[in-house]
Protein backbone atom coordinates (compact mmCIF):
# COMPACT_ATOMS: atom_id res chain seq x y z
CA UNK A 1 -23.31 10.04 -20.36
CA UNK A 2 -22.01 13.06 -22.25
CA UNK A 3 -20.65 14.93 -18.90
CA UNK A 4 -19.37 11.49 -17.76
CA UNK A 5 -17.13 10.69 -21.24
CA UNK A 6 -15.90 13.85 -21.08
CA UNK A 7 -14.82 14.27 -17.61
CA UNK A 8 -13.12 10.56 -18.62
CA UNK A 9 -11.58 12.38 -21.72
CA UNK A 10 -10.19 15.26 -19.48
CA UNK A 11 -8.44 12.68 -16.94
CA UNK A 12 -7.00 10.87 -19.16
CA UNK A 13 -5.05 13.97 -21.10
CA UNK A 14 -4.42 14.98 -17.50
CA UNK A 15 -2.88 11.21 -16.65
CA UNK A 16 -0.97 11.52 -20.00
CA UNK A 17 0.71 14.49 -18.75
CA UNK A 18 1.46 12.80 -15.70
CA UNK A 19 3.26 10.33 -16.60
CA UNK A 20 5.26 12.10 -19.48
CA UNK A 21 6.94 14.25 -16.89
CA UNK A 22 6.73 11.31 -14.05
CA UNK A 23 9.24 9.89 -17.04
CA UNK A 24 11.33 12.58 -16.16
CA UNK A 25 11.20 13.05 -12.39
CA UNK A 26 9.49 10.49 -10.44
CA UNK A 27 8.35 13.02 -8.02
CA UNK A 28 5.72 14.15 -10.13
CA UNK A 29 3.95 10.99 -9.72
CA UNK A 30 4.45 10.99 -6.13
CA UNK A 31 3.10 14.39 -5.56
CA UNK A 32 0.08 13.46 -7.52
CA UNK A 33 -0.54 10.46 -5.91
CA UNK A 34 -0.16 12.28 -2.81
CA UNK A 35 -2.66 14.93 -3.61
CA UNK A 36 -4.98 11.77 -4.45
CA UNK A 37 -4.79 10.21 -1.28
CA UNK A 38 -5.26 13.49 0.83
CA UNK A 39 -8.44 14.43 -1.43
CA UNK A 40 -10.35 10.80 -1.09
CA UNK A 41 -9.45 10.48 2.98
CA UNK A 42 -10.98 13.83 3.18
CA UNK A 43 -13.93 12.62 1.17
CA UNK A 44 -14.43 9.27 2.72
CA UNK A 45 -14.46 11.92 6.70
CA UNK A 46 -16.89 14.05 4.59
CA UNK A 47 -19.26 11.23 3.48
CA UNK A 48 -19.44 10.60 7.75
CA UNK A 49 -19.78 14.38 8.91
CA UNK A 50 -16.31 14.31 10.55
CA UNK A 51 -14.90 16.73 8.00
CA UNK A 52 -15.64 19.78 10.67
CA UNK A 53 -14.19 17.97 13.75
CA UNK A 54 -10.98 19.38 12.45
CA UNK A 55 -9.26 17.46 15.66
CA UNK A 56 -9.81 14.27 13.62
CA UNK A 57 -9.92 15.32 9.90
CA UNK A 58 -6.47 17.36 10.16
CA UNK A 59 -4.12 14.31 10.87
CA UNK A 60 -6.35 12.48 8.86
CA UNK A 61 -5.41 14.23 5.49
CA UNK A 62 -2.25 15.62 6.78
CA UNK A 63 -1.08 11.65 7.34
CA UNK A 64 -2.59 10.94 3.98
CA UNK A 65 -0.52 13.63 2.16
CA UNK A 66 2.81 13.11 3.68
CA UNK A 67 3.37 9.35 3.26
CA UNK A 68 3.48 9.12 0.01
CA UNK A 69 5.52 12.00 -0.33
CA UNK A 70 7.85 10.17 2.45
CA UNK A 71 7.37 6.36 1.58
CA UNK A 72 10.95 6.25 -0.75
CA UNK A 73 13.27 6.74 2.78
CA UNK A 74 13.19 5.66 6.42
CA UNK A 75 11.16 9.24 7.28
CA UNK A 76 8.01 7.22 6.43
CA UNK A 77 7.74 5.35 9.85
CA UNK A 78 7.61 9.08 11.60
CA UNK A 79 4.35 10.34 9.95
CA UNK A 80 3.34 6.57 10.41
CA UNK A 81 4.03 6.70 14.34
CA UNK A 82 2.65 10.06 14.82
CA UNK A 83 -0.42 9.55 12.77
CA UNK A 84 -1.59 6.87 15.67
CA UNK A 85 -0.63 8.84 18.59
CA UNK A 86 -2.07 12.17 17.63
CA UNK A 87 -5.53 10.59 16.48
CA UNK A 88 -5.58 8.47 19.56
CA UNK A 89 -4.65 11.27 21.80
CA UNK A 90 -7.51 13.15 20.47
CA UNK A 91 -9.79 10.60 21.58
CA UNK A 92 -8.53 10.37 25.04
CA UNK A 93 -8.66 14.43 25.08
CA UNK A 94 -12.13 14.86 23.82
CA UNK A 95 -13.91 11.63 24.83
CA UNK A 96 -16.63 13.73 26.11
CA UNK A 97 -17.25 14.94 22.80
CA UNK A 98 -16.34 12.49 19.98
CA UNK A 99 -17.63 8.67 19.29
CA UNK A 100 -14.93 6.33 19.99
CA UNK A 101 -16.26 4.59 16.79
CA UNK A 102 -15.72 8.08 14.99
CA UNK A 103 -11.99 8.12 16.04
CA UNK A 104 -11.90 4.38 14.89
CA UNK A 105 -13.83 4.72 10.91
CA UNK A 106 -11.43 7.66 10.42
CA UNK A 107 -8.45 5.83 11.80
CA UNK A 108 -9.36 2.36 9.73
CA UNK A 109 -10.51 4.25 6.72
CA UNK A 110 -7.55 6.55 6.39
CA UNK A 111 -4.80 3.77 7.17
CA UNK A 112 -6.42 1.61 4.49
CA UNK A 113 -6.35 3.99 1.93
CA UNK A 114 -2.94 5.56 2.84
CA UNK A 115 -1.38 2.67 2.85
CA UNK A 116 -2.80 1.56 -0.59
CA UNK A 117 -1.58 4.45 -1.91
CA UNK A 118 0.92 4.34 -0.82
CA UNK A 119 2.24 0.75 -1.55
CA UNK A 120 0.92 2.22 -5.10
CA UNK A 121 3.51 5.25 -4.66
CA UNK A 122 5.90 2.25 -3.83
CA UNK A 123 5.75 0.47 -7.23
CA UNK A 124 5.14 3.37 -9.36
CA UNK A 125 8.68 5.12 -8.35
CA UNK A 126 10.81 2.50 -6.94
CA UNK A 127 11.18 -0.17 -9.84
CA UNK A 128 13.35 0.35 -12.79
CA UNK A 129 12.07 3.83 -13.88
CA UNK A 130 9.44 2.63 -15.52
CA UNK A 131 6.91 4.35 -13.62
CA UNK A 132 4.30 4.98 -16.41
CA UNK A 133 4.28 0.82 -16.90
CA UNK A 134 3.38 0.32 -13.23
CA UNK A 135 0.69 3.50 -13.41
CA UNK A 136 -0.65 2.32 -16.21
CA UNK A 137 -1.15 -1.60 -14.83
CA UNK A 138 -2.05 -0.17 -11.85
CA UNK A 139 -4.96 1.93 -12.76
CA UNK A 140 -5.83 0.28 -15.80
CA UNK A 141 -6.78 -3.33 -14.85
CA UNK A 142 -9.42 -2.28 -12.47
CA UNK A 143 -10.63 0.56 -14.71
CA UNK A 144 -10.97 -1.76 -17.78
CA UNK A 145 -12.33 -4.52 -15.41
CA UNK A 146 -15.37 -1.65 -14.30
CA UNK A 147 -15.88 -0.96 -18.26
CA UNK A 148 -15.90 -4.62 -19.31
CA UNK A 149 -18.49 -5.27 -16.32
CA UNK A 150 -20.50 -2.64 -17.06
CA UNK A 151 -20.90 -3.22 -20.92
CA UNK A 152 -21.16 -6.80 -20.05
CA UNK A 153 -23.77 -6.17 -17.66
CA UNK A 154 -25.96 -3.84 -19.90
CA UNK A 155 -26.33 -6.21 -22.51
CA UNK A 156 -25.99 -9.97 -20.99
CA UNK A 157 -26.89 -8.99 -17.10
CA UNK A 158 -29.81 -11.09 -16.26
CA UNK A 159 -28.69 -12.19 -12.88
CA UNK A 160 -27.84 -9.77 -9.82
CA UNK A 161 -24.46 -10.04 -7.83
CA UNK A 162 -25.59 -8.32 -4.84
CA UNK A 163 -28.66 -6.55 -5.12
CA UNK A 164 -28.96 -5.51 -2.07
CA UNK A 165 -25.74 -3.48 -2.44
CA UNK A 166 -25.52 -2.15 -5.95
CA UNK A 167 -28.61 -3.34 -7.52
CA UNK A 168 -27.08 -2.70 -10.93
CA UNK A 169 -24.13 -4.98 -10.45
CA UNK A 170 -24.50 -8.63 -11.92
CA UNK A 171 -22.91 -11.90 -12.39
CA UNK A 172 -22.48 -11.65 -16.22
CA UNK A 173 -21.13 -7.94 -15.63
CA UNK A 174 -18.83 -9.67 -13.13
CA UNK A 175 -17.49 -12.21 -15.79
CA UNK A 176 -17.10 -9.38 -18.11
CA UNK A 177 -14.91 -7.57 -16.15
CA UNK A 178 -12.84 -10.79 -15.53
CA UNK A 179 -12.18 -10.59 -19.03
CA UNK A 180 -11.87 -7.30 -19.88
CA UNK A 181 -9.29 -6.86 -17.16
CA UNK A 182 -7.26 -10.13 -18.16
CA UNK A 183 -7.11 -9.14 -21.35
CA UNK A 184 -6.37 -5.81 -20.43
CA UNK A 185 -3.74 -6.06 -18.38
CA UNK A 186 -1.87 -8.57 -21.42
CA UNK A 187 -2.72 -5.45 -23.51
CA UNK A 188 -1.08 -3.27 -21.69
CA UNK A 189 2.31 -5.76 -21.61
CA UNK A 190 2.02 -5.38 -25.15
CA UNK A 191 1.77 -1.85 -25.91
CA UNK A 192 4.87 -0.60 -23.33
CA UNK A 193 6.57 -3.51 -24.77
CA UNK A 194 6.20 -1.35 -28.34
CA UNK A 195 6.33 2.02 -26.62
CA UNK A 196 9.75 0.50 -24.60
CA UNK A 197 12.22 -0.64 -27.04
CA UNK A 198 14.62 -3.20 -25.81
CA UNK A 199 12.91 -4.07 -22.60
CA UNK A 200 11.64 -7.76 -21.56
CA UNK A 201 8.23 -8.24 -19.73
CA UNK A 202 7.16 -11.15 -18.44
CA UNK A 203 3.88 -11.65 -19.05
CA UNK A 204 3.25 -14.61 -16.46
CA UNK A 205 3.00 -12.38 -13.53
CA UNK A 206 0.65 -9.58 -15.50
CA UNK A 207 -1.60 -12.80 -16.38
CA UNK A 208 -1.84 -13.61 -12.39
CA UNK A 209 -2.80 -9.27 -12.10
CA UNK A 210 -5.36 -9.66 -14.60
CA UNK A 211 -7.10 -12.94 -13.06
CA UNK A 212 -7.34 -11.65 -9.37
CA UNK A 213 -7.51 -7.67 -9.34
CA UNK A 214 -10.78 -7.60 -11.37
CA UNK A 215 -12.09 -10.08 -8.43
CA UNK A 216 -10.69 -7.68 -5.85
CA UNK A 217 -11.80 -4.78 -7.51
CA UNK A 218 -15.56 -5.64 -7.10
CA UNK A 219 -14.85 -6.00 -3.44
CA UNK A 220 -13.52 -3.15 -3.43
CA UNK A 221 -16.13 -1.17 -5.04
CA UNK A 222 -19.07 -2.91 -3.22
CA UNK A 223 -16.82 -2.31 0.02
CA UNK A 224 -17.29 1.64 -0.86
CA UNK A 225 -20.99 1.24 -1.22
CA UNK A 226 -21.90 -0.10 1.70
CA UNK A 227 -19.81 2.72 3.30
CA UNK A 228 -21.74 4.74 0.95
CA UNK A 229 -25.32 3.54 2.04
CA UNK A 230 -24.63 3.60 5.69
CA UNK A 231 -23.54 7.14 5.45
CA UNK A 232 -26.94 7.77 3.21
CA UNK A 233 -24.95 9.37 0.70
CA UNK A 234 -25.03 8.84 -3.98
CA UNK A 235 -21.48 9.49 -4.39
CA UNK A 236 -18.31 10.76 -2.33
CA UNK A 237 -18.32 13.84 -3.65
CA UNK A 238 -18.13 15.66 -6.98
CA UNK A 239 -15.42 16.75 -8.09
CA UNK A 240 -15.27 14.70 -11.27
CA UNK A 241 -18.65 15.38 -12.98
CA UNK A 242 -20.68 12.32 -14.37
CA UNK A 243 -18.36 10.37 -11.81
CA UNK A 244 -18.77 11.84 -8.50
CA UNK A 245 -15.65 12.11 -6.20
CA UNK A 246 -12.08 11.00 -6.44
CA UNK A 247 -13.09 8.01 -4.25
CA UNK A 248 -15.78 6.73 -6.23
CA UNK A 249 -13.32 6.29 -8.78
CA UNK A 250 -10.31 5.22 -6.76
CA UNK A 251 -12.80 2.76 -4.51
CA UNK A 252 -11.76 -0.40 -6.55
CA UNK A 253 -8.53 0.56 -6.66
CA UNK A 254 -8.02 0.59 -3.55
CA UNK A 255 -7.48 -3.23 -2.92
CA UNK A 256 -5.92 -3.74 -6.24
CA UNK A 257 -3.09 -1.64 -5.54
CA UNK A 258 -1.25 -3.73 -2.67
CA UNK A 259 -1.48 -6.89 -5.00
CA UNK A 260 0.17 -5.08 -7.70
CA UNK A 261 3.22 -4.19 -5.22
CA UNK A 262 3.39 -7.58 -4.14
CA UNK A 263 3.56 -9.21 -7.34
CA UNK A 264 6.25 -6.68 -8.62
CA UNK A 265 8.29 -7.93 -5.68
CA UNK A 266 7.64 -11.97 -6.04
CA UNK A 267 8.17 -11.76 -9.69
CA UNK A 268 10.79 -9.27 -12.20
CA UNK A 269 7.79 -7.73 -14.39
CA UNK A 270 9.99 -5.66 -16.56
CA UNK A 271 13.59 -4.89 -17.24
């Protein structure tokens, strides 16, 4: 627990940073989130043993690095385009040697969390500067959903969610984290609209965020362990002490992101 709040300390100074100088130039925040999205495609090819076919984990990462970096300008349908016909090609080239379903988990898996990413990349540094807002919401509704579940779970869980998948996981942790990320992400309207002077938010839109993501967030996270348990691996990695990898902490972020670019588009957040 120590490691683990400390590790949690360390990312969040780090996250500060961020998005202080993200405030500045929103390329910082692009660049990170591009050095994100390379680091958890490479550990979700890892966690399946193709990280040394270097024919399939190359334009894996490379793809997963560039598209954020590109997703601001009409360059982004190139590394897009090429992504598919490289990986594809590579299949047809070594069919002798690879699994066609190998080609197709890195191909799904990379796409889906590219493109999360990148729709996250989208919101972050494409809507009225305020890109530490839309990091914040972004990351923070799931996250606070995970804590609220968890608490919620140690002391009330008496029922499991899906025990067969993450035995630790229950319904009252579930209802928790419905709560904790509702009122989260109205928290978080209410701070930036302190830290913001002069700005409106609407806090309709943030109330829909904070009612679904924490419900897509547990599919997301149980989506990761199964991946997890087929590939007979803990955690994705460990680069994060007391965590495990980037993706085990990304993993229920992962569907949360797209609905937070959608509702930014449907609705004017903050201006």
């Amino acid at each position: 627990m120590k490691t683990r709040l400390i590790t949690s300390a360390i990312g969040i100074v780090l996250c500060i940073v961020l998005m202080i100088l993200g405030e500045v130039n929103s390329i910082v925040i692009r660049v990170a989130i591009a050095l994100v999205t390379a680091l958890i495609c490479g550990e979700l090819l890892t966690a399946k043993g193709l990280h040394k076919k270097l024919f399939i984990s190359v334009p894996c990462v490379v793809f997963g690095l560039l598209m954020p970096l590109l997703c601001g300008s009409l360059l982004k349908y190139i590394p897009l385009y090429l992504f598919a016909v490289v990986l594809f090609s590579v299949m047809v080239a070594f069919h002798d040697n690879i699994k066609v379903e190998d080609v197709m988990f890195a191909f799904g898996g990379t796409m889906l969390l590219t493109l999360s990413m990148t729709s996250f990349t989208l919101t972050a540094c494409s809507l009225n500067g305020h890109s530490s807002f839309w990091v914040v919401l972004t990351l923070g509704v799931p996250w606070l959903a995970d804590s609220g579940a968890y608490f919620a779970g140690v002391y009330l869980g008496k029922h499991k969610l899906c025990p067969s998948i993450s035995p630790k996981k229950t319904v009252e942790g579930a209802v928790g984290g419905l709560i904790s990320g509702t009122l989260g992400s109205l928290l978080i309207g209410l701070v930036f609209l302190l830290i913001y002077r002069g700005v409106t938010i609407n806090f309709i839109p943030l109330l829909i965020i904070g009612l679904i993501n924490p419900i897509i967030s547990i599919i997301g996270d149980l989506t990761f362990s199964v991946i997890k348990r087929s590939c007979g691996i803990k955690d994705f990695g460990s680069i994060m002490p007391g965590h495990g990898g980037m993706l085990d902490r990304f993993d229920s972020i992962i569907l949360c992101a797209p609905l937070v670019f959608v509702i930014s588009n449907l609705f004017t957040v903050i201006v």
